[in-house]
C-alpha atoms as a PDB file:
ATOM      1  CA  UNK A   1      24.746 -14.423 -10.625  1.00  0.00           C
ATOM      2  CA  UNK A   2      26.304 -13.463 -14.051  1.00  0.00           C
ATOM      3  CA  UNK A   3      23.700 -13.697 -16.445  1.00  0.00           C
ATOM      4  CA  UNK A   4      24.720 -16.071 -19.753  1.00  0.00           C
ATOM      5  CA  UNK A   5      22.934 -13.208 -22.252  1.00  0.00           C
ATOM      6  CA  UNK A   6      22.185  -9.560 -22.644  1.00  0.00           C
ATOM      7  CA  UNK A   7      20.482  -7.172 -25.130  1.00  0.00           C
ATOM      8  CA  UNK A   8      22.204  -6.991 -28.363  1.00  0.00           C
ATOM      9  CA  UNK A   9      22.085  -5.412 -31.873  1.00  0.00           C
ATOM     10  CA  UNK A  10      20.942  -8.294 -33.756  1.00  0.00           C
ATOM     11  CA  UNK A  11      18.724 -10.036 -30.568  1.00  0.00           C
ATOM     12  CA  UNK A  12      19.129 -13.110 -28.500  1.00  0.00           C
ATOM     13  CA  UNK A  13      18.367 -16.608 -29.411  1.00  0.00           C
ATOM     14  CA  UNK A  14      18.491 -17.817 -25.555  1.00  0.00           C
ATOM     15  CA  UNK A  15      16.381 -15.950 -22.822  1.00  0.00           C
ATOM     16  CA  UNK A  16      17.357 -18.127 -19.625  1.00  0.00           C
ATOM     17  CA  UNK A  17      19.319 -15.463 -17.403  1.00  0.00           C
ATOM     18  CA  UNK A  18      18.945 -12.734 -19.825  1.00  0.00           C
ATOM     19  CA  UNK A  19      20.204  -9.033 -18.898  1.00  0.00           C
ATOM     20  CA  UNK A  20      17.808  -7.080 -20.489  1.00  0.00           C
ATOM     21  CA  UNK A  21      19.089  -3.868 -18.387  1.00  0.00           C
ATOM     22  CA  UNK A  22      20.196  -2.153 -21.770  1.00  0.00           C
ATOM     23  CA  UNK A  23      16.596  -2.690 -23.208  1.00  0.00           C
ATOM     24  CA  UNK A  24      14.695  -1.010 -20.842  1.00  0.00           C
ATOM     25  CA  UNK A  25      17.324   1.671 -19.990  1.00  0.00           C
ATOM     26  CA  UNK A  26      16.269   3.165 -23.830  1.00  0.00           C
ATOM     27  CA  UNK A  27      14.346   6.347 -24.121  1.00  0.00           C
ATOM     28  CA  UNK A  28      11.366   4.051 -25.336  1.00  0.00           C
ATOM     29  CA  UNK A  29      10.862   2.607 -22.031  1.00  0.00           C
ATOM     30  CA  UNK A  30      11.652   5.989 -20.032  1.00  0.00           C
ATOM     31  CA  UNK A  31       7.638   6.345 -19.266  1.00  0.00           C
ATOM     32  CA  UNK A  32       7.037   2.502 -18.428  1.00  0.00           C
ATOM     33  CA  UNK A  33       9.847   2.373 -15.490  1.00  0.00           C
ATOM     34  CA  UNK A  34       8.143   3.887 -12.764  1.00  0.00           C
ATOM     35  CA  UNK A  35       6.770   0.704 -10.551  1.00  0.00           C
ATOM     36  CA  UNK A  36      10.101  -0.517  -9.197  1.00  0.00           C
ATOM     37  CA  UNK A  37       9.306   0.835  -5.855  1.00  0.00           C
ATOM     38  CA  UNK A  38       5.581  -0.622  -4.493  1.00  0.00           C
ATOM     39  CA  UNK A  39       3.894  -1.232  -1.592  1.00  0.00           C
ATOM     40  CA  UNK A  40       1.648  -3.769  -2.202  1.00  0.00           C
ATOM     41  CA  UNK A  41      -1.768  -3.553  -1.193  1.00  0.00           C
ATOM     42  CA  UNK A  42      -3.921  -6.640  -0.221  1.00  0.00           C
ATOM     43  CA  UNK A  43      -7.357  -6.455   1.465  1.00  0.00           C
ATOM     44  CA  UNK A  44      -8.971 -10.018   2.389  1.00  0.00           C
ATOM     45  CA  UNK A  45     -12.823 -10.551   1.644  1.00  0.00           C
ATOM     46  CA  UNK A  46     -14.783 -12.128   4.149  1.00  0.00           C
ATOM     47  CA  UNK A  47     -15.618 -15.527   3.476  1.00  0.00           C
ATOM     48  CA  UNK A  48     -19.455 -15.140   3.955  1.00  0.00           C
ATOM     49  CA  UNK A  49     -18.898 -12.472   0.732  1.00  0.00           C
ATOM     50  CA  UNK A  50     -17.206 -14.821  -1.194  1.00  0.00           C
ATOM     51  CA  UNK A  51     -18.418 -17.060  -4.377  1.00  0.00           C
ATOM     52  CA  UNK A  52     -21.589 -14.944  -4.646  1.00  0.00           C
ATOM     53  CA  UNK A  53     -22.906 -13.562  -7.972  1.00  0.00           C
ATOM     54  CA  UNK A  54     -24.886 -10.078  -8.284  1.00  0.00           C
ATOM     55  CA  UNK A  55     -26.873  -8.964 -10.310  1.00  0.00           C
ATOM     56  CA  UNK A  56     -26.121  -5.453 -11.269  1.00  0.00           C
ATOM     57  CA  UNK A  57     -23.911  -3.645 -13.343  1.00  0.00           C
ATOM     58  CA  UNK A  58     -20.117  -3.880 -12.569  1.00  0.00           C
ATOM     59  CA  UNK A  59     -19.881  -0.180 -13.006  1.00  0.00           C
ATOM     60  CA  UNK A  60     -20.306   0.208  -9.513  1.00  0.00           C
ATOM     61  CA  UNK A  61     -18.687  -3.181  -7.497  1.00  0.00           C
ATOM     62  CA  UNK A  62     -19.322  -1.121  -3.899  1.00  0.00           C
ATOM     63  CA  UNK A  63     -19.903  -5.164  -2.638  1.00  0.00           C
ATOM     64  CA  UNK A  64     -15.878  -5.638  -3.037  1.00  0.00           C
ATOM     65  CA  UNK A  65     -13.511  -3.818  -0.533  1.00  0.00           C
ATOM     66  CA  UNK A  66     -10.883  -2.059  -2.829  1.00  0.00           C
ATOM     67  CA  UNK A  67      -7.179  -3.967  -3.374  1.00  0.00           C
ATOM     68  CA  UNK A  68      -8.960  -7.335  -2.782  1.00  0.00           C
ATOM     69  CA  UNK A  69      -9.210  -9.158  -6.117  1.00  0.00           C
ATOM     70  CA  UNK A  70      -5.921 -11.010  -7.520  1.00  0.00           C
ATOM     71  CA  UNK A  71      -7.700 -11.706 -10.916  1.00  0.00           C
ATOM     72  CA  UNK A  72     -10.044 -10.578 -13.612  1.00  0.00           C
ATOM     73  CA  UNK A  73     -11.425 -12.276 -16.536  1.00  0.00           C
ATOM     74  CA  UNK A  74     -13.569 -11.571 -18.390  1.00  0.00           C
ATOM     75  CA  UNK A  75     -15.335 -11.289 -22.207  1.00  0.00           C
ATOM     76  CA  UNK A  76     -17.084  -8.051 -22.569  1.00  0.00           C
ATOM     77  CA  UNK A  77     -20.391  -8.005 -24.767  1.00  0.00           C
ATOM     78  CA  UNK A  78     -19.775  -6.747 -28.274  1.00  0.00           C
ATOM     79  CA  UNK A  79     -22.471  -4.508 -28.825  1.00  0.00           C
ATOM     80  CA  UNK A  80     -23.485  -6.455 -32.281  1.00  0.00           C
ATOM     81  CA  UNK A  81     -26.900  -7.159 -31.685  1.00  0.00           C
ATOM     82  CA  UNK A  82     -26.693 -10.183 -29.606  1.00  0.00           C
ATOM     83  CA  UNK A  83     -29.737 -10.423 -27.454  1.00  0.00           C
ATOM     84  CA  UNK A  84     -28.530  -9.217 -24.330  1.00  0.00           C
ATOM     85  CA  UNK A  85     -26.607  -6.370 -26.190  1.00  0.00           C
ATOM     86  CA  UNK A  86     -27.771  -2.946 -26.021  1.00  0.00           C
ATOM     87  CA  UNK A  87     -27.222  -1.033 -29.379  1.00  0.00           C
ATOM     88  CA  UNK A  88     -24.653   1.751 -28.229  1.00  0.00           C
ATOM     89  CA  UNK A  89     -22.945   3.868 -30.019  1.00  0.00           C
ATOM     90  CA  UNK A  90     -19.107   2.962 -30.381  1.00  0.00           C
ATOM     91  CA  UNK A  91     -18.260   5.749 -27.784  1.00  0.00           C
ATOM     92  CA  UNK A  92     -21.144   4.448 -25.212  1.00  0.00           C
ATOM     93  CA  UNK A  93     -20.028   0.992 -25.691  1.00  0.00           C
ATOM     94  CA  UNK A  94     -16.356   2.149 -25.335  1.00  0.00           C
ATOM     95  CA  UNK A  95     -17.233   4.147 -22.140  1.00  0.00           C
ATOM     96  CA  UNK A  96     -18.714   1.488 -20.822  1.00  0.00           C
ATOM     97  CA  UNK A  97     -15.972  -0.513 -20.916  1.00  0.00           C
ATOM     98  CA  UNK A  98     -13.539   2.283 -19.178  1.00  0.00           C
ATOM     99  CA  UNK A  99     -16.543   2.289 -16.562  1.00  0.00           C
ATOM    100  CA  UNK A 100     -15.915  -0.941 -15.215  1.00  0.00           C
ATOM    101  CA  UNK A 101     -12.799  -1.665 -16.024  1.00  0.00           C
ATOM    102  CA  UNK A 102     -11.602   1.761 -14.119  1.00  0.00           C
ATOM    103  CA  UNK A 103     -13.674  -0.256 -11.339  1.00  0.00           C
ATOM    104  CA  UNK A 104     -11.933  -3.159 -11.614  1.00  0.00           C
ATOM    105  CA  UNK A 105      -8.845  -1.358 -11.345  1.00  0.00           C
ATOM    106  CA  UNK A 106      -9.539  -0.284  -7.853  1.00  0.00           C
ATOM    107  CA  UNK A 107     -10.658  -3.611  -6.399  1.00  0.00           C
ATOM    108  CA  UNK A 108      -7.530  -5.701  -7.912  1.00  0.00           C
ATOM    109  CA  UNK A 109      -4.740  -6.224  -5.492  1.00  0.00           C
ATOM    110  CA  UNK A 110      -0.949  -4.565  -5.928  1.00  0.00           C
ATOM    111  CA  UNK A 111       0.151  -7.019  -8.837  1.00  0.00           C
ATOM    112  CA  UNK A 112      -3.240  -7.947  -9.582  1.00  0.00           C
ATOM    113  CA  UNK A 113      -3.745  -9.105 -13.358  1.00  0.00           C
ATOM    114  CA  UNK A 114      -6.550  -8.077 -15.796  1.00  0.00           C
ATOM    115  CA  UNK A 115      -7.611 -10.717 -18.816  1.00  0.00           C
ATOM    116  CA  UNK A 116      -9.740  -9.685 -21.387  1.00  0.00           C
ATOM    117  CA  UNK A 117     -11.135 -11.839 -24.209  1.00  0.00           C
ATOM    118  CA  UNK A 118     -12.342 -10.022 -27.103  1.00  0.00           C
ATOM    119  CA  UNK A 119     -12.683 -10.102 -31.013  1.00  0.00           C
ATOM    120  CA  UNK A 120     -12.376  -7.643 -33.293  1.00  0.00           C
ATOM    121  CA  UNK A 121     -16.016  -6.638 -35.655  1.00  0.00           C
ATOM    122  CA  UNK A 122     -17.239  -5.984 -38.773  1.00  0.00           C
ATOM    123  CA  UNK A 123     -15.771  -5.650 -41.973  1.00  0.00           C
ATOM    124  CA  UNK A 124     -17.197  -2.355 -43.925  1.00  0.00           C
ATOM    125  CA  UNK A 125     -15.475  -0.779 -41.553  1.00  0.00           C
ATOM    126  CA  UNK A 126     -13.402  -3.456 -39.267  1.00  0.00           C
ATOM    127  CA  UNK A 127     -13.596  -2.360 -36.098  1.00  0.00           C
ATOM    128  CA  UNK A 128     -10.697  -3.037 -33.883  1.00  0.00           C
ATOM    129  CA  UNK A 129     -11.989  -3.219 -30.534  1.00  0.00           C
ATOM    130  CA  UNK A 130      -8.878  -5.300 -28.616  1.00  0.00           C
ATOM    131  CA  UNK A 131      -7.066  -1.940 -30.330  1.00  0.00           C
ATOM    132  CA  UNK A 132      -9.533   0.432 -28.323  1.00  0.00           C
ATOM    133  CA  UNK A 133      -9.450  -1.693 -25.111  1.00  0.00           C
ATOM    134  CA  UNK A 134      -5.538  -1.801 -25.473  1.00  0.00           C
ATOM    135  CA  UNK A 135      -5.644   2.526 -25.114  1.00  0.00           C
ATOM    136  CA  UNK A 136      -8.222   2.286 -22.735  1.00  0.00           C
ATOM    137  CA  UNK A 137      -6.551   0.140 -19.749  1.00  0.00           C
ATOM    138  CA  UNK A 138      -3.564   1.895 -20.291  1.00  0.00           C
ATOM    139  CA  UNK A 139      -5.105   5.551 -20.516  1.00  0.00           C
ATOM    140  CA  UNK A 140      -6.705   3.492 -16.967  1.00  0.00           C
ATOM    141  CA  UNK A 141      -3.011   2.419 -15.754  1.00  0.00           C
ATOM    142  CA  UNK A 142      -2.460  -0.863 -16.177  1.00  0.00           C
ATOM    143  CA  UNK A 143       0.721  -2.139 -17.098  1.00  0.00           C
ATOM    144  CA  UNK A 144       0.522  -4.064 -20.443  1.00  0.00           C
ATOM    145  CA  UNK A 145       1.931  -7.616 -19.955  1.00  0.00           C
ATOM    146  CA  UNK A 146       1.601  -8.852 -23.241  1.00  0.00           C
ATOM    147  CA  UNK A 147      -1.382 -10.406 -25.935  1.00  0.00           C
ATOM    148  CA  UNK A 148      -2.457 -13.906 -26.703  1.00  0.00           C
ATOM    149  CA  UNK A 149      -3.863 -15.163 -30.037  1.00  0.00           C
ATOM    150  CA  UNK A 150      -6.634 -17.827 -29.429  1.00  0.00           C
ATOM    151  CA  UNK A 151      -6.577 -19.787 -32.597  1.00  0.00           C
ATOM    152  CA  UNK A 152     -10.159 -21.665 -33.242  1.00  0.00           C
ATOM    153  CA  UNK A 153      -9.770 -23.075 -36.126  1.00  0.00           C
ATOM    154  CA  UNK A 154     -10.362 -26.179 -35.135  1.00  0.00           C
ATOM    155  CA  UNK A 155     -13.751 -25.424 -34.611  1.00  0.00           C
ATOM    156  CA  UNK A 156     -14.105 -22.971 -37.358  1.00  0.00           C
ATOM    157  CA  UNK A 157     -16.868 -25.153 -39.767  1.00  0.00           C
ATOM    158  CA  UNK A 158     -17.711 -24.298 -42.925  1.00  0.00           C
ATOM    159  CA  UNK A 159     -17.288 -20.509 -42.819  1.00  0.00           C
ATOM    160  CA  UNK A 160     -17.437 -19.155 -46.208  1.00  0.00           C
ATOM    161  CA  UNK A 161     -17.290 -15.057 -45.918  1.00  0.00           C
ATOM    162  CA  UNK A 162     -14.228 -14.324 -48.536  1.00  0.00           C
ATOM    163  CA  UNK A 163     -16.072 -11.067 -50.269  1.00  0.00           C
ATOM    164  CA  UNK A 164     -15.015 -10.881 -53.817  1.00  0.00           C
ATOM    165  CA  UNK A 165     -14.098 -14.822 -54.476  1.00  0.00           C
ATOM    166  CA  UNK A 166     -10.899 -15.162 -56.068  1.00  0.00           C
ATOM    167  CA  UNK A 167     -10.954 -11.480 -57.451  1.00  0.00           C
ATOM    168  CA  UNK A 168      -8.673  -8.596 -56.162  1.00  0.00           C
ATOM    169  CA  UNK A 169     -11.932  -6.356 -55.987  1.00  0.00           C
ATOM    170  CA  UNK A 170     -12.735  -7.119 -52.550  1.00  0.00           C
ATOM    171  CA  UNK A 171     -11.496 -10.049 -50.731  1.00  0.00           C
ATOM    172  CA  UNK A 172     -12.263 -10.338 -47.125  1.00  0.00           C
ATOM    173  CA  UNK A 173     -10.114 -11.572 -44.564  1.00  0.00           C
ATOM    174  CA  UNK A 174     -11.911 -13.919 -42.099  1.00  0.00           C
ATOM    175  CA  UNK A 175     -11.214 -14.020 -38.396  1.00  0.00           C
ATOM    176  CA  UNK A 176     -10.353 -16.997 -36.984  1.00  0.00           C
ATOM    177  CA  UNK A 177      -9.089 -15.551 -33.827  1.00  0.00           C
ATOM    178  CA  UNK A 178      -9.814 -13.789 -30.897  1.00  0.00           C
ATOM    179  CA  UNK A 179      -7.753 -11.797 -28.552  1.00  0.00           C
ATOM    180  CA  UNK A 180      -6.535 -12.360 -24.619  1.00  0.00           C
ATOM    181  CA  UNK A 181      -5.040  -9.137 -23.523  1.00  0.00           C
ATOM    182  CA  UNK A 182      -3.212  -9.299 -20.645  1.00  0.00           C
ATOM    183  CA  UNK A 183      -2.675  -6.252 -17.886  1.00  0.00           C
ATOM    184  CA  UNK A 184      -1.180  -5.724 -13.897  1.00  0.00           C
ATOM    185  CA  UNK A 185      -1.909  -3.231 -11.987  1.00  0.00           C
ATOM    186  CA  UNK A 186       0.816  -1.056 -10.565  1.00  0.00           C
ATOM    187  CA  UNK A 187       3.731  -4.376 -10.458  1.00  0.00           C
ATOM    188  CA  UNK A 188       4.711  -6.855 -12.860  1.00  0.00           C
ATOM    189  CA  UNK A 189       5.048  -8.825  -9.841  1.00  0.00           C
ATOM    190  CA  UNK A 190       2.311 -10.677  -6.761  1.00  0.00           C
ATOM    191  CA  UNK A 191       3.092 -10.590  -3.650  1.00  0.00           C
ATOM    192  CA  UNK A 192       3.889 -14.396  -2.036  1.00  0.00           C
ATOM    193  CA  UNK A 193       3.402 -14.909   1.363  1.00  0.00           C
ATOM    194  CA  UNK A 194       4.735 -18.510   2.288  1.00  0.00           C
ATOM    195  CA  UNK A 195       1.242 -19.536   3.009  1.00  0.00           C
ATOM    196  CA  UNK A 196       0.071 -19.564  -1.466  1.00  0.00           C
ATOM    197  CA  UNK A 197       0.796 -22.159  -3.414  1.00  0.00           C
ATOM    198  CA  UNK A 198       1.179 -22.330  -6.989  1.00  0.00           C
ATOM    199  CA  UNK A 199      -0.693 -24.740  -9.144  1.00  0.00           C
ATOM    200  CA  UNK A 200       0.514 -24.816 -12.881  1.00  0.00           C
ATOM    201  CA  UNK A 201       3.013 -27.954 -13.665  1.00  0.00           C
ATOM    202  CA  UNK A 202       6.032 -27.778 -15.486  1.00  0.00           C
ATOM    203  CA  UNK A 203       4.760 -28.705 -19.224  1.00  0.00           C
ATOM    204  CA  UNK A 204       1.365 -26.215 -18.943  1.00  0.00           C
ATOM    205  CA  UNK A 205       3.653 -23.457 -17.676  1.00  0.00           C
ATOM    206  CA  UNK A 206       6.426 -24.225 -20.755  1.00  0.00           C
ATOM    207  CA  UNK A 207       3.076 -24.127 -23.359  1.00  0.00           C
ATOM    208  CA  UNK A 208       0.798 -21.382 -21.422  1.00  0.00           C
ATOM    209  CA  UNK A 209       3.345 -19.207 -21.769  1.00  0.00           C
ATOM    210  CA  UNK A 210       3.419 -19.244 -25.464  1.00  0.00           C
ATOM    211  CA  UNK A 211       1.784 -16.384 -27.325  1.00  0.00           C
ATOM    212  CA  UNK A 212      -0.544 -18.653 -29.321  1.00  0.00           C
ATOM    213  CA  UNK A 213      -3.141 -20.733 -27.290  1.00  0.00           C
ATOM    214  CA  UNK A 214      -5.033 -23.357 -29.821  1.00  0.00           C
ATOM    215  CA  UNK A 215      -8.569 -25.220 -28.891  1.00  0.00           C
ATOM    216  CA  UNK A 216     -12.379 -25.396 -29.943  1.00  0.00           C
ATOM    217  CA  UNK A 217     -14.733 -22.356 -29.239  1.00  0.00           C
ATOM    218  CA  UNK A 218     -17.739 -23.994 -27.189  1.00  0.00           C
ATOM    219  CA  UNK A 219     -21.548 -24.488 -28.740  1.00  0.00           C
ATOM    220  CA  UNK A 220     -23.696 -21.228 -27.553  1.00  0.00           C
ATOM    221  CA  UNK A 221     -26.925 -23.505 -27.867  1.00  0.00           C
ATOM    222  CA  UNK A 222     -25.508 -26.532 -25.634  1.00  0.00           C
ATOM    223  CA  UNK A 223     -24.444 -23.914 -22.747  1.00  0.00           C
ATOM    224  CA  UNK A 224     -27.212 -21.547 -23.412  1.00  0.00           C
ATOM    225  CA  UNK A 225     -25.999 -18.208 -23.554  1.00  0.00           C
ATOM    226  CA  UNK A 226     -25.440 -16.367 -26.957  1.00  0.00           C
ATOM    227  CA  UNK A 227     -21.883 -15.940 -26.555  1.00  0.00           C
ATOM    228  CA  UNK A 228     -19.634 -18.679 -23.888  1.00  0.00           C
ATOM    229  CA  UNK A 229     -16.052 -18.964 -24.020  1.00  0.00           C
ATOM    230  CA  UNK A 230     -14.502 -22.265 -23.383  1.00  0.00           C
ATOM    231  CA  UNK A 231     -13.627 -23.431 -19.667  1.00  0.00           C
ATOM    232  CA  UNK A 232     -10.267 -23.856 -20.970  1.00  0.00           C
ATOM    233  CA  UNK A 233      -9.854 -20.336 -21.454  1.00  0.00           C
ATOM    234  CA  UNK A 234      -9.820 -19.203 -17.607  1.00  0.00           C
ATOM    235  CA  UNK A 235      -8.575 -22.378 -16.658  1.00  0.00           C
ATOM    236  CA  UNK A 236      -5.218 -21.666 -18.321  1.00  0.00           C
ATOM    237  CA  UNK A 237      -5.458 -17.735 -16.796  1.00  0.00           C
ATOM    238  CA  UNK A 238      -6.343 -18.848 -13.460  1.00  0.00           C
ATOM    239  CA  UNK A 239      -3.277 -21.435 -13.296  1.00  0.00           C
ATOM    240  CA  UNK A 240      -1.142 -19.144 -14.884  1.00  0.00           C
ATOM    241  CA  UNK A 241      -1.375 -16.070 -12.997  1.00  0.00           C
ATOM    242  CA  UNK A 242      -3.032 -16.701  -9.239  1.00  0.00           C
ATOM    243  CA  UNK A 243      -2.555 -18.835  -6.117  1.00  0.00           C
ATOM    244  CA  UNK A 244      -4.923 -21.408  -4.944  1.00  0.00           C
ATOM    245  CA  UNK A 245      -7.109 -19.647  -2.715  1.00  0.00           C
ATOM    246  CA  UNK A 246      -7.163 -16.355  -4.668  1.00  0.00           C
ATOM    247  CA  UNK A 247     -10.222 -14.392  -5.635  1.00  0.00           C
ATOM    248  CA  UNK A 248     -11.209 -14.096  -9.578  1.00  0.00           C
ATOM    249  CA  UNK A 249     -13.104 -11.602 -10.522  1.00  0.00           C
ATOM    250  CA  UNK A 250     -15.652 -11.836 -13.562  1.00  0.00           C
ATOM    251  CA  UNK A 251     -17.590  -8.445 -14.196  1.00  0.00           C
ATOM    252  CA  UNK A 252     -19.595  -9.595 -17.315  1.00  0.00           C
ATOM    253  CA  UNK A 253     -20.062 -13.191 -15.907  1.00  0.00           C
ATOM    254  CA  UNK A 254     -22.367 -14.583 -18.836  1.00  0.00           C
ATOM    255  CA  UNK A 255     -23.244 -18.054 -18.094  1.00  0.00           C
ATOM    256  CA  UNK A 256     -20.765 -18.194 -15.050  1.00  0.00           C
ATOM    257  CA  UNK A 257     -17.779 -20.260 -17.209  1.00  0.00           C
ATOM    258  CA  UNK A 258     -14.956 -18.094 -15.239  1.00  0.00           C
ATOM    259  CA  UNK A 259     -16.246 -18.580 -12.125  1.00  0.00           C
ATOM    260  CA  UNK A 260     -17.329 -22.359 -12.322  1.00  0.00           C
ATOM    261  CA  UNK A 261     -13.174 -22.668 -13.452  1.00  0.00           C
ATOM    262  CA  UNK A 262     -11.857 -20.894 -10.234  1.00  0.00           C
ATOM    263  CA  UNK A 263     -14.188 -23.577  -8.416  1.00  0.00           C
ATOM    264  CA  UNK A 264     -13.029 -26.026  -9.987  1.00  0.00           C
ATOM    265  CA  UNK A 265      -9.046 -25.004  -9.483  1.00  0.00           C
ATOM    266  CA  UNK A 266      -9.945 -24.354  -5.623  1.00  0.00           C
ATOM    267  CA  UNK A 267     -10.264 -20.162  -6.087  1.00  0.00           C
ATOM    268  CA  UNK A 268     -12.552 -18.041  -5.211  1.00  0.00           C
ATOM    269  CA  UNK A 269     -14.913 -16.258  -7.569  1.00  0.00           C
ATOM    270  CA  UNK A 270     -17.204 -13.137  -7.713  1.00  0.00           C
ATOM    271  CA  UNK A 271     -19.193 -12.636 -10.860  1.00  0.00           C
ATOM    272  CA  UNK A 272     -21.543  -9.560 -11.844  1.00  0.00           C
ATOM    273  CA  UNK A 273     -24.064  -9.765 -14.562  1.00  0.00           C
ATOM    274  CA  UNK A 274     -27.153  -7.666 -15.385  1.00  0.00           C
ATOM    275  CA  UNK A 275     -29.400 -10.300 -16.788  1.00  0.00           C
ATOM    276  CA  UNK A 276     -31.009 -12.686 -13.621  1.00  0.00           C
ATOM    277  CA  UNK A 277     -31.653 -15.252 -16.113  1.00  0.00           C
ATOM    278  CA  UNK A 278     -27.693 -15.849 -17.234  1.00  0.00           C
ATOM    279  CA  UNK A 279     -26.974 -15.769 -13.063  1.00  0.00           C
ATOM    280  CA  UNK A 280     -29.443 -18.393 -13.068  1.00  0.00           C
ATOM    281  CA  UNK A 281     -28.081 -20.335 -15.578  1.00  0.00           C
ATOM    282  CA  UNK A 282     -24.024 -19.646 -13.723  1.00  0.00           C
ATOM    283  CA  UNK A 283     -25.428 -20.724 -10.514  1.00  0.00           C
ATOM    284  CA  UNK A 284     -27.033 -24.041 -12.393  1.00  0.00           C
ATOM    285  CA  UNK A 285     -24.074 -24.612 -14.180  1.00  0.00           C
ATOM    286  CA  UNK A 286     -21.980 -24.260 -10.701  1.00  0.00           C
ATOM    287  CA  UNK A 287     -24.747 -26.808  -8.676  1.00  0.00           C
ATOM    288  CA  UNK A 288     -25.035 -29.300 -11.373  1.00  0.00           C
ATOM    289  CA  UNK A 289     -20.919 -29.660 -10.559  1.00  0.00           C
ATOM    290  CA  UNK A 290     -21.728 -29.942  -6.866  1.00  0.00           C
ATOM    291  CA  UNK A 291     -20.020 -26.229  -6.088  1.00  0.00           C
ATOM    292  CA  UNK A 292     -23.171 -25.080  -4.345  1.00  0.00           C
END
């Protein structure tokens, strides 16, 4: 098939049937074209070791076979002092974070994705941690697939934090956004056997796929955990990137809102925290929907 538009000097307006052969034949991409050539890697969990939760740390997930998991979400703790934070140093917190997620790498599946939610802190300095995570998965290898902005300013409030007001001396910029980095391992592409079946409709799929996802952050008192994302966060991710019947993943599980989505869109889930109480409070969340 003759594709309608290539790689130019000045860009392309359409991308339908694009060529973008010249792009990625550049010396930029030299390092990133080396997974054209895969054999993909799929391990099935039994179903008596599915939708469990454990409580542990995901530094060690020895209860997964490896190549097994098709997804991972996830929101790391931030190490600011929340109550179930520890207070690590940057490079503890940091290698944490390469701890599990170089574990996570090993369970996912050929093609497997990696989501991460997470903010950037602080102001005196500004910490950029979705930076530092960036360098980490790929130091890792996973193959960057791209970023999304969550805009919540809908549900921003009164938020007030502008430093020096209306003075050059120190203004401060105020975050109204959070970070979903997304990452493969080894292929851009899943395998498809004829048995999966996708489950994202035409409209999500034209908007999901947009760079900049826009709704309300959820009430931390009302779900009872310090820090909750929004079920509409993995539900998008889980539609987007898996099959039904595929197994998500959810290392730092907090009050279970990853796992009660991939029950809800007919996935599997397997979620790690080190706090009993906040498995508690998934597994209530997950029986007061009638999933156990």
């Amino acid at each position: 098939m003759k594709r309608k538009t290539q790689t130019s000097s000045f860009g392309s307006v359409l991308r339908q049937s694009h060529d973008s052969k010249k792009f990625y034949n550049l010396k930029m991409c030299e390092k990133f074209n080396n997974c054209e050539t895969i054999n993909f890697n799929e391990l099935k969990i039994r179903n008596e070791n599915l939708n469990k939760f454990y409580c542990k740390s995901s530094e060690n997930m020895d209860e997964i076979p490896d190549n097994s998991i098709h997804l991972m979400i996830t929101s790391p703790p931030y190490n600011v002092g929340k109550e179930y934070d520890d207070d690590l140093t940057l490079e503890e917190y940091l290698n944490l974070l390469r701890s599990v997620f170089g574990e996570t790498y090993k369970k996912l599946v050929t093609g497997g994705r990696a989501c991460i939610n997470i903010a950037n802190v602080g102001r005196k300095p500004y910490i950029p941690l979705h930076a530092m995570v960036i360098e980490i998965m790929i130091d890792i290898g996973f193959l960057m697939r791209g970023e999304i902005i969550w805009d919540k300013s809908t549900s921003a409030g009164g938020s007030c934090a502008w430093g020096s007001w209306m003075s050059a001396s120190n203004p401060v910029l105020r975050d109204f956004h959070e970070y979903i980095l997304i990452f493969s391992k080894e292929s851009y592409s899943k395998n498809k056997s004829q048995e999966k079946r996708d489950t994202i409709g035409r409209d999500e799929f034209i908007q999901w796929t947009k760079s900049i996802w826009t709704f309300s952050a959820v009430n931390a008192k009302r779900i009872g955990h310090p820090a909750p994302f929004p079920i509409e966060l993995p539900h998008r991710l889980i539609n987007l990137y898996t099959y039904e019947g595929d197994v998500v993943l959810d290392p730092f599980c907090g009050s279970g809102t990853t796992c009660i989505a991939a029950a809800q869109n007919k996935r599997n889930y397997i979620g790690y925290d080190i706090e009993e109480k906040y498995i508690q409070l998934s597994r209530n969340r997950l029986y007061n929907q009638k999933f156990i």
